[in-house]
N, C-alpha and C. Protein backbone atom coordinates (compact mmCIF):
# COMPACT_ATOMS: atom_id res chain seq x y z
N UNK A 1 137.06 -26.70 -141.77
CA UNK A 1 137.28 -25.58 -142.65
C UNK A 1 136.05 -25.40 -143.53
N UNK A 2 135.40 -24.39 -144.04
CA UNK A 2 134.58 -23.88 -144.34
C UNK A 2 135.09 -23.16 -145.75
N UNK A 3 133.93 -23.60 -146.75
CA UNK A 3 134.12 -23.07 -148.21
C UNK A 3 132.99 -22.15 -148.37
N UNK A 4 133.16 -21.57 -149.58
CA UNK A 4 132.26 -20.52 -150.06
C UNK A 4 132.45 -20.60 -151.84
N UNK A 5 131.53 -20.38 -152.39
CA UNK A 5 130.94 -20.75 -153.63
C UNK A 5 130.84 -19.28 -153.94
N UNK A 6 131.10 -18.64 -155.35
CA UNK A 6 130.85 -17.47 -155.70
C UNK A 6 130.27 -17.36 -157.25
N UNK A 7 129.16 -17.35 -157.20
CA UNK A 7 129.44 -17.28 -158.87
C UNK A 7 127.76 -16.80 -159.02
N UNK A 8 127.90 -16.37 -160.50
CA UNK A 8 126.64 -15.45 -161.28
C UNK A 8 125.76 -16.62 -161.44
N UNK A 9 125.92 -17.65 -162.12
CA UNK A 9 125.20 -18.12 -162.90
C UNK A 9 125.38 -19.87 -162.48
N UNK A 10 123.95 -20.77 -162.52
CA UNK A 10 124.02 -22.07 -162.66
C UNK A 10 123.56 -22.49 -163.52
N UNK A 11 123.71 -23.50 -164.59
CA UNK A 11 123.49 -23.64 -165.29
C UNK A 11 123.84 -25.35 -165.35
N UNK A 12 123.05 -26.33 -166.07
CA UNK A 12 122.77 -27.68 -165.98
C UNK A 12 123.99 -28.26 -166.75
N UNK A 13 124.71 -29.30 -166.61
CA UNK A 13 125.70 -30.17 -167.12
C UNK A 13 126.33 -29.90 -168.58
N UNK A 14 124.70 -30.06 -169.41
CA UNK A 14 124.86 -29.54 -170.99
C UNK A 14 125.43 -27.95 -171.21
N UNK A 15 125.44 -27.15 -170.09
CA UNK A 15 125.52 -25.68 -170.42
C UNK A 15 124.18 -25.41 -171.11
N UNK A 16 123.10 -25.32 -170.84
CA UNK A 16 121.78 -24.76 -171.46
C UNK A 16 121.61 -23.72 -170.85
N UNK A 17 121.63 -23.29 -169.86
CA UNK A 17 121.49 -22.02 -168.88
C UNK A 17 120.36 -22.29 -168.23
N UNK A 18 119.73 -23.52 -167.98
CA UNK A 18 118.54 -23.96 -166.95
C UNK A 18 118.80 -24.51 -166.13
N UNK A 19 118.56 -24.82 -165.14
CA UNK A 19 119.01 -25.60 -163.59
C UNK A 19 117.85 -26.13 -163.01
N UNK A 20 118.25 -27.46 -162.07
CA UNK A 20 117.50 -27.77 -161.43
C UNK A 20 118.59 -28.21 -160.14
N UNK A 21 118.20 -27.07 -159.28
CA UNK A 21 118.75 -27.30 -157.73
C UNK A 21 117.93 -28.10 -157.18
N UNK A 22 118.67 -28.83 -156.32
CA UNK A 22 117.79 -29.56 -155.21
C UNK A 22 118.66 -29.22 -153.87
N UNK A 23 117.55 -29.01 -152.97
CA UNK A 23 118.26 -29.02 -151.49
C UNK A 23 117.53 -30.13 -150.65
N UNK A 24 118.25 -30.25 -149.58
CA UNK A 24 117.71 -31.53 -148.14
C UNK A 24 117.10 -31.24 -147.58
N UNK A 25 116.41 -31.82 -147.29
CA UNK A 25 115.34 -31.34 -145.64
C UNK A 25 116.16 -30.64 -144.74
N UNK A 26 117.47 -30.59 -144.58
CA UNK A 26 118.30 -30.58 -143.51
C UNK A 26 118.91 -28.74 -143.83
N UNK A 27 118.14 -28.01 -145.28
CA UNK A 27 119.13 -27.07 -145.47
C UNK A 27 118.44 -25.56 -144.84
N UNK A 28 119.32 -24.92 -144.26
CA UNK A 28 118.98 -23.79 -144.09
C UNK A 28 119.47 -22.20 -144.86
N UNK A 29 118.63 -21.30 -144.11
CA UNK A 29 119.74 -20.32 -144.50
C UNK A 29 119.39 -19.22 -143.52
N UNK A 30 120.72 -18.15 -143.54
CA UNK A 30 120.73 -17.61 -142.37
C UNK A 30 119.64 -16.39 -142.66
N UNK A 31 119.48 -15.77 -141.19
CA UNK A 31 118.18 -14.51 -141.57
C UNK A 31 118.77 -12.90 -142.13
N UNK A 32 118.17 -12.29 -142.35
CA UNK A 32 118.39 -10.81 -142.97
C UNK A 32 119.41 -10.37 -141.94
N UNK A 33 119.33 -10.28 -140.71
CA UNK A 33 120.67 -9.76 -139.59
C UNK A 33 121.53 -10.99 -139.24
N UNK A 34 121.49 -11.94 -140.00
CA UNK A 34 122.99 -13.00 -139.75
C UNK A 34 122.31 -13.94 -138.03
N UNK A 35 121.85 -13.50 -137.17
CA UNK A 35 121.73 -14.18 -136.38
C UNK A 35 121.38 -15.49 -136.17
N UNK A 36 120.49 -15.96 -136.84
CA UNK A 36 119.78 -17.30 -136.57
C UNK A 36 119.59 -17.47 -137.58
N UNK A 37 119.62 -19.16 -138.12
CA UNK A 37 119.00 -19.58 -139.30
C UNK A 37 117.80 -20.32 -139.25
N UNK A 38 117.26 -20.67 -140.54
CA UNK A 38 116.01 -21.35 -140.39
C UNK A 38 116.30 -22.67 -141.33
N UNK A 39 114.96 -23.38 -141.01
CA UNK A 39 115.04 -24.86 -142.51
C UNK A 39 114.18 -24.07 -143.18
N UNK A 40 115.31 -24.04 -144.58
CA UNK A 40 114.79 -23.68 -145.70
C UNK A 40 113.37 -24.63 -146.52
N UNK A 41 113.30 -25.54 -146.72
CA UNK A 41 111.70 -26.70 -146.79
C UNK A 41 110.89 -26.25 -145.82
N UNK A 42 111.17 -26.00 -144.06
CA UNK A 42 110.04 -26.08 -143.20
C UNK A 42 108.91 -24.71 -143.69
N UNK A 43 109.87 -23.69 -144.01
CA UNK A 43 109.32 -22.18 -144.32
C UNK A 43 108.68 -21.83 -145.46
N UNK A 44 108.61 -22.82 -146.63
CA UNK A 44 107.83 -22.40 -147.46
C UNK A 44 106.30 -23.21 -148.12
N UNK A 45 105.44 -22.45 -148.60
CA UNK A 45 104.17 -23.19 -148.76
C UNK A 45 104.15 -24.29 -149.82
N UNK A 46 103.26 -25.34 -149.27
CA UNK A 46 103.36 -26.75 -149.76
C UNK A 46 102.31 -26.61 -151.15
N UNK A 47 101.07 -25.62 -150.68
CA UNK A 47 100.21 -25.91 -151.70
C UNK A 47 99.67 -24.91 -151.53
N UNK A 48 99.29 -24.09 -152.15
CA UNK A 48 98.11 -23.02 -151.87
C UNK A 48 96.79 -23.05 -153.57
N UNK A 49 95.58 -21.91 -153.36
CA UNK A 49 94.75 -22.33 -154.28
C UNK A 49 94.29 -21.47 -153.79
N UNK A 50 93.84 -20.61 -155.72
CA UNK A 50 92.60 -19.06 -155.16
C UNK A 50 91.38 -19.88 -156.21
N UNK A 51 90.42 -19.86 -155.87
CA UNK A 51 89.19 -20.06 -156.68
C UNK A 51 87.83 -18.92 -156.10
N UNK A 52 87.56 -19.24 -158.07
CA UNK A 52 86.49 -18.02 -157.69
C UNK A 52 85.20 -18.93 -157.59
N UNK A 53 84.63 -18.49 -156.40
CA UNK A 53 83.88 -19.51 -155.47
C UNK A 53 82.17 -19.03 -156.21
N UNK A 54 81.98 -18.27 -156.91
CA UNK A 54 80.43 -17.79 -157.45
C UNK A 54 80.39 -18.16 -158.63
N UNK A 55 78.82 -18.45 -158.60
CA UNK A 55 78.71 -19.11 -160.07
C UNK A 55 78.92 -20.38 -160.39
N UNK A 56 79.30 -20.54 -161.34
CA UNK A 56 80.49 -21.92 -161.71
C UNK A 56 81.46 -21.66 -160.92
N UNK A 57 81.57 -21.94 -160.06
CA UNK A 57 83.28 -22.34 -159.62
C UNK A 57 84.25 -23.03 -160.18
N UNK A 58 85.31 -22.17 -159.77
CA UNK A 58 86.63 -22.65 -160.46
C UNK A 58 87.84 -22.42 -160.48
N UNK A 59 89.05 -23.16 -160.19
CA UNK A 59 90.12 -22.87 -159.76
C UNK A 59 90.74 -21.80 -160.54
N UNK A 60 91.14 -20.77 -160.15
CA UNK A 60 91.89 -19.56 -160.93
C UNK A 60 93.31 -19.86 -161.51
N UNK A 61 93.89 -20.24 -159.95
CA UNK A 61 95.29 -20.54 -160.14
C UNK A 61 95.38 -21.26 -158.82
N UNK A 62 96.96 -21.39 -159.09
CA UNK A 62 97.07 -22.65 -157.79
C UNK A 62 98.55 -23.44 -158.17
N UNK A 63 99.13 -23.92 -156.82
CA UNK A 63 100.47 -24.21 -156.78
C UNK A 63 100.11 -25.78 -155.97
N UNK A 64 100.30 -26.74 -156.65
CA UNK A 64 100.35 -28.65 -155.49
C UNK A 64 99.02 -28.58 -155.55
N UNK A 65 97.90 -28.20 -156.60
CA UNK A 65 96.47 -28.89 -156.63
C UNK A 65 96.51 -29.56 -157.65
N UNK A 66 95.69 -30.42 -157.55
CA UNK A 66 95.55 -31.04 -158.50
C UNK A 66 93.84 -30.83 -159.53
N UNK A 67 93.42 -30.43 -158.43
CA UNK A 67 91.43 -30.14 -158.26
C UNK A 67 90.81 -29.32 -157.24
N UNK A 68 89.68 -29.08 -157.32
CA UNK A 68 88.73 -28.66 -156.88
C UNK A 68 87.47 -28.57 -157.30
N UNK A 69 86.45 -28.91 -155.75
CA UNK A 69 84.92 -29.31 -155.79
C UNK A 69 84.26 -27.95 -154.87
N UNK A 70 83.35 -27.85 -155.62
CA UNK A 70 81.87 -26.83 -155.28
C UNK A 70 81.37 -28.18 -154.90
N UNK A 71 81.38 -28.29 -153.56
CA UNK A 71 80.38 -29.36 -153.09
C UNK A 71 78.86 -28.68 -153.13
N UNK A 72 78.61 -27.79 -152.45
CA UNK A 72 77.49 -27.06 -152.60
C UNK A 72 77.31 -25.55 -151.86
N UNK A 73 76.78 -25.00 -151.64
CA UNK A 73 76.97 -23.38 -151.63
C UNK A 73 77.99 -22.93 -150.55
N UNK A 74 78.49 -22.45 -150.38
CA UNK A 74 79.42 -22.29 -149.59
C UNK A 74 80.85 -23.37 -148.91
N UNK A 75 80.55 -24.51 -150.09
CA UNK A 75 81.22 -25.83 -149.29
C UNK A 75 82.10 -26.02 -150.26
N UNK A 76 83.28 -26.10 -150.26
CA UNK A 76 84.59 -26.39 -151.06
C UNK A 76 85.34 -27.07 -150.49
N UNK A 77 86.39 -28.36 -151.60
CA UNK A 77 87.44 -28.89 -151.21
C UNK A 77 88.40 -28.69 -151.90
N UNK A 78 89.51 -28.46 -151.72
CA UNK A 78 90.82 -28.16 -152.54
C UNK A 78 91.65 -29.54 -152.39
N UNK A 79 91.90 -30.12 -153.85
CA UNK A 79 92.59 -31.54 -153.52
C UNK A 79 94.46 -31.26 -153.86
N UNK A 80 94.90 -31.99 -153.49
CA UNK A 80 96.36 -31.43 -153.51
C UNK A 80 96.83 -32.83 -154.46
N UNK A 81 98.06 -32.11 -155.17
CA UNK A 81 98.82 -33.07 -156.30
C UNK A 81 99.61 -34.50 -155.74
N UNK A 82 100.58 -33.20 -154.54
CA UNK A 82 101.10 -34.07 -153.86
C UNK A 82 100.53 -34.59 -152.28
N UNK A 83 100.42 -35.00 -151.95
CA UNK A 83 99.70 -35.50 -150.47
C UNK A 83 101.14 -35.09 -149.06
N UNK A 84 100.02 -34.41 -148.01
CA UNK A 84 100.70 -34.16 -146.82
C UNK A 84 101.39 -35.65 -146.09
N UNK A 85 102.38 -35.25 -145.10
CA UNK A 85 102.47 -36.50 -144.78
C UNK A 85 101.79 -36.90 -143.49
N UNK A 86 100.80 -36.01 -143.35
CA UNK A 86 99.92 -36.50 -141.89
C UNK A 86 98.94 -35.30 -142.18
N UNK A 87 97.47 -35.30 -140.94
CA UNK A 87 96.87 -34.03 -141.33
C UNK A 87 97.22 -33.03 -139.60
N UNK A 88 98.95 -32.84 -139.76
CA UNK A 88 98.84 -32.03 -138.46
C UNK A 88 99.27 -30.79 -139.29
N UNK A 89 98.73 -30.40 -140.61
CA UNK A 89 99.71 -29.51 -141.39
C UNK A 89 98.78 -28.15 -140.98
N UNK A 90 99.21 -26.74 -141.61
CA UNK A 90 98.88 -25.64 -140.96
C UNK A 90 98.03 -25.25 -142.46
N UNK A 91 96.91 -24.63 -141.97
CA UNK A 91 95.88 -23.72 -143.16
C UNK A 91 95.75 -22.81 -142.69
N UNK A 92 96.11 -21.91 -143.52
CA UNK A 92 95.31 -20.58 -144.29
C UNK A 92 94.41 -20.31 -145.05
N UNK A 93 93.64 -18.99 -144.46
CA UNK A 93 92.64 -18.96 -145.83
C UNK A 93 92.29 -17.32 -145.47
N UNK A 94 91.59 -17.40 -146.82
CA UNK A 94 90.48 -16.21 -147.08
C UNK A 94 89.51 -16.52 -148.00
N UNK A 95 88.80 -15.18 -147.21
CA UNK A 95 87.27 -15.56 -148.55
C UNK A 95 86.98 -14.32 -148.75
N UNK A 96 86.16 -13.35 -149.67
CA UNK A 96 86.30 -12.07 -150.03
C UNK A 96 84.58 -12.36 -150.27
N UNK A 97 83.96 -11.27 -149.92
CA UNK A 97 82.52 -11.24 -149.24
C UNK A 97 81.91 -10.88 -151.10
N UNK A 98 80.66 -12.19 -151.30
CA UNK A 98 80.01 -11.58 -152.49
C UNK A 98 78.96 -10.46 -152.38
N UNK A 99 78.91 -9.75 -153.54
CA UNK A 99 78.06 -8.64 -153.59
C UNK A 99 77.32 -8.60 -152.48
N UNK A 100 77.25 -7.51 -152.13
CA UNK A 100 75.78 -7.32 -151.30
C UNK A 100 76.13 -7.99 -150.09
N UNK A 101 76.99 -8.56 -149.45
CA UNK A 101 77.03 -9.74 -148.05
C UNK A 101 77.81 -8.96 -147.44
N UNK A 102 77.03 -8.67 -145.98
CA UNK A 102 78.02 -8.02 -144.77
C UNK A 102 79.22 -8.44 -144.36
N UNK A 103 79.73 -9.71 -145.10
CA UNK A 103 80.86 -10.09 -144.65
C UNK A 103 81.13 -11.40 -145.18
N UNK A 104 82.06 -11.77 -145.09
CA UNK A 104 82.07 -13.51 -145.02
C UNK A 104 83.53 -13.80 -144.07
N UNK A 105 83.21 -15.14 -143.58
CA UNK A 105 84.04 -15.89 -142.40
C UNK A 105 84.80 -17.38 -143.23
N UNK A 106 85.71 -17.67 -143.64
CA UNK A 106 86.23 -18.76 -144.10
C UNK A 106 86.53 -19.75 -143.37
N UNK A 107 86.25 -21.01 -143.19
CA UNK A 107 86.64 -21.65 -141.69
C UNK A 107 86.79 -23.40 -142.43
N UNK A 108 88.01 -23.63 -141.67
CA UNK A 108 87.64 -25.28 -141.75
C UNK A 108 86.60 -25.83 -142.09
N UNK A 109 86.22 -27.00 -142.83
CA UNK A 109 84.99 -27.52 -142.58
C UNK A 109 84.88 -28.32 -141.22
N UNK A 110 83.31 -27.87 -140.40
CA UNK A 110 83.37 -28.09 -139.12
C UNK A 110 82.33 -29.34 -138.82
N UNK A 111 81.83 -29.66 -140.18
CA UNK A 111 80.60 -30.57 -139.86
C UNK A 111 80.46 -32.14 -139.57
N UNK A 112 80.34 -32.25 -138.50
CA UNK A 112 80.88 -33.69 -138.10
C UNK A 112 79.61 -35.17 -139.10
N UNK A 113 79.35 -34.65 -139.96
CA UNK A 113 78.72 -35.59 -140.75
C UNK A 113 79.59 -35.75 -141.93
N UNK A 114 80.38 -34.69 -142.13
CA UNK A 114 81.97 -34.64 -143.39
C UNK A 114 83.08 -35.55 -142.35
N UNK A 115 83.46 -37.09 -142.61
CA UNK A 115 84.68 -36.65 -142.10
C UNK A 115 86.15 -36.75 -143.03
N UNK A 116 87.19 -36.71 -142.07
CA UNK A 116 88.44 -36.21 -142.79
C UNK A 116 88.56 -34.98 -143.42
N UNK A 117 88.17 -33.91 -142.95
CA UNK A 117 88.02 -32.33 -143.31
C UNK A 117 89.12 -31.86 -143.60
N UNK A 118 89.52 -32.22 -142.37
CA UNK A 118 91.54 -32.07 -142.98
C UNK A 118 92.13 -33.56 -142.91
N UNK A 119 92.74 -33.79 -144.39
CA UNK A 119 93.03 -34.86 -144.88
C UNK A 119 94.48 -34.74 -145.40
N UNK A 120 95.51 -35.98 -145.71
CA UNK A 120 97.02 -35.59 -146.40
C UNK A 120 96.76 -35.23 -147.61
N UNK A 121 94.94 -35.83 -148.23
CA UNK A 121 95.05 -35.17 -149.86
C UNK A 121 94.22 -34.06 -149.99
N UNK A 122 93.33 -33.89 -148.98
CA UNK A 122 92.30 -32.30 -149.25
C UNK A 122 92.16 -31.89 -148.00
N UNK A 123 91.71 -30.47 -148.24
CA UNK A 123 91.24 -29.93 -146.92
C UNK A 123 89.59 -28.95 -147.65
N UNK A 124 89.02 -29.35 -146.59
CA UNK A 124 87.28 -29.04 -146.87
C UNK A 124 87.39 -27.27 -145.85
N UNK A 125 87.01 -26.80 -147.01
CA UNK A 125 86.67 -25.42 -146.19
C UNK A 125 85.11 -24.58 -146.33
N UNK A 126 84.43 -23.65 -145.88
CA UNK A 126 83.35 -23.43 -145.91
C UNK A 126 83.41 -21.83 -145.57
N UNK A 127 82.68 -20.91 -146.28
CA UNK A 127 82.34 -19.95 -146.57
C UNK A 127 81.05 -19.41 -145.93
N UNK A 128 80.54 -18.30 -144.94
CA UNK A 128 79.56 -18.12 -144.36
C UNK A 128 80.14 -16.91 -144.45
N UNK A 129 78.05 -16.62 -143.95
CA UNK A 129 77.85 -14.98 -143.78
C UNK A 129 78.02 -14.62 -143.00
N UNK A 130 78.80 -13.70 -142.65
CA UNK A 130 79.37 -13.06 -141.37
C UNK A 130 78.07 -12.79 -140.51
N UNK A 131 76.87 -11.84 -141.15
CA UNK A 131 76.02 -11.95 -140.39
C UNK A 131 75.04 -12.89 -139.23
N UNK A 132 75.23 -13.84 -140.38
CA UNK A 132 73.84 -14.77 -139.75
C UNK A 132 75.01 -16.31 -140.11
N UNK A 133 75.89 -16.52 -139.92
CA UNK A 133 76.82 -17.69 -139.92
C UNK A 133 76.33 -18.49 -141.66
N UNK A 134 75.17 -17.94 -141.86
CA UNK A 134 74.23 -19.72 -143.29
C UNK A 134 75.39 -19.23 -144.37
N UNK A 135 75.56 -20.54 -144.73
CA UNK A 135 76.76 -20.83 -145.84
C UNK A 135 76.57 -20.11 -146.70
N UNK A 136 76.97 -19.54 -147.86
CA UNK A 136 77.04 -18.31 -148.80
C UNK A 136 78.42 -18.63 -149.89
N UNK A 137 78.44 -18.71 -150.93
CA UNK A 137 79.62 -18.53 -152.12
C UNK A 137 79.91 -17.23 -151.96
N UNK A 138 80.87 -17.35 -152.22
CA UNK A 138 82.51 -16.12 -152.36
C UNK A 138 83.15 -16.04 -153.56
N UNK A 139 83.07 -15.12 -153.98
CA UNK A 139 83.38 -14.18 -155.02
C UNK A 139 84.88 -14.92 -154.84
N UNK A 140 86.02 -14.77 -153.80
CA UNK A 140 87.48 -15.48 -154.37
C UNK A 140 87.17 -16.04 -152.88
N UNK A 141 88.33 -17.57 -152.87
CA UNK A 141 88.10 -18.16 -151.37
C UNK A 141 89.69 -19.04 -151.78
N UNK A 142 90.77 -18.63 -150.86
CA UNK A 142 92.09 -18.91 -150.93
C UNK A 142 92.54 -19.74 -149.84
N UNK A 143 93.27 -20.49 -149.89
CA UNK A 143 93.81 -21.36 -149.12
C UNK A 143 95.32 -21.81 -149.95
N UNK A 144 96.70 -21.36 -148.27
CA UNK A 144 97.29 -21.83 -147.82
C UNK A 144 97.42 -22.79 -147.15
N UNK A 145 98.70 -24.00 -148.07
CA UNK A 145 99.19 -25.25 -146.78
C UNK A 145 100.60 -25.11 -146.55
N UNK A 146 101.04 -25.22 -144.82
CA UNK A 146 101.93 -25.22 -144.32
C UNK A 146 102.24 -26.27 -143.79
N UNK A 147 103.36 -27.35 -144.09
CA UNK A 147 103.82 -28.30 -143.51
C UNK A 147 104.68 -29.33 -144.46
N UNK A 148 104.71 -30.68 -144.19
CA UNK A 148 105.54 -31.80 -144.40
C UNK A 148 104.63 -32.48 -145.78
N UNK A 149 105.61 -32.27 -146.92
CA UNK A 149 104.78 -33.48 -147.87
C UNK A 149 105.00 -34.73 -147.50
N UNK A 150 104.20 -35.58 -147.86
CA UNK A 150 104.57 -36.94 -148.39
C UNK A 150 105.78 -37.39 -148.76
């Protein structure tokens, strides 16, 4: 038999009108047409981070960082608060082209003299000119993480 819960408002033990829900790894919920559900934890982002990559660099804002390094022109690491629990997790990114640059390309860091590029506590990303590939700073350079914390 199957229950159902109805109500406006949650509110914490004391009656303060603040809450702290917790759900399981195990919880889902169903989609916009009822058909299929999903895991509610698998679907949402673990960590993301916008920094403005020119100049001084520096983290703008950001959700599970803890830091971030201007390694050197075009070379950034975003460190996370909480740590992945392996590095098979999923990235996103963008980079938004500075003045004057035909473009820019945001990419993993690919340089096999860096290693652990993608790591459970950072992921190294790198900024180039669309034109001619040579590393270049970015006006904003964002990164999404998708996967399993720690």
């Amino acid at each position: 038999m199957t229950s159902q819960l109805n109500v406006d408002t949650i509110v914490d033990k004391a009656g303060s009108g603040g809450t702290n829900v917790k759900i399981g790894n195990t919880s889902t919920y169903v989609s916009d047409g009822g058909a299929v559900t999903q895991n509610t934890v698998q679907g949402i982002a673990k960590a993301w981070g916008n920094v403005d990559g020119s100049g001084t660099s520096s983290l703008v804002d950001s959700f599970n960082m803890s830091g971030f390094t201007d390694n050197t022109t075009g070379d950034y690491t975003f460190t996370y608060s909480n740590s992945m629990t392996n590095n098979l997790y999923s990235v996103a990114g963008l980079s938004k082209q500075t003045s004057g640059a035909a473009g820019q390309n945001l990419r993993i860091d690919d340089d096999a003299t860096v290693s652990n590029t993608i790591n459970t506590g950072f992921i190294r990303v790198n900024t180039t000119d669309a034109a001619n590939s040579a590393f270049a700073d970015s006006d904003v350079v964002c990164v999404q993480i998708c996967g399993d914390l720690a």
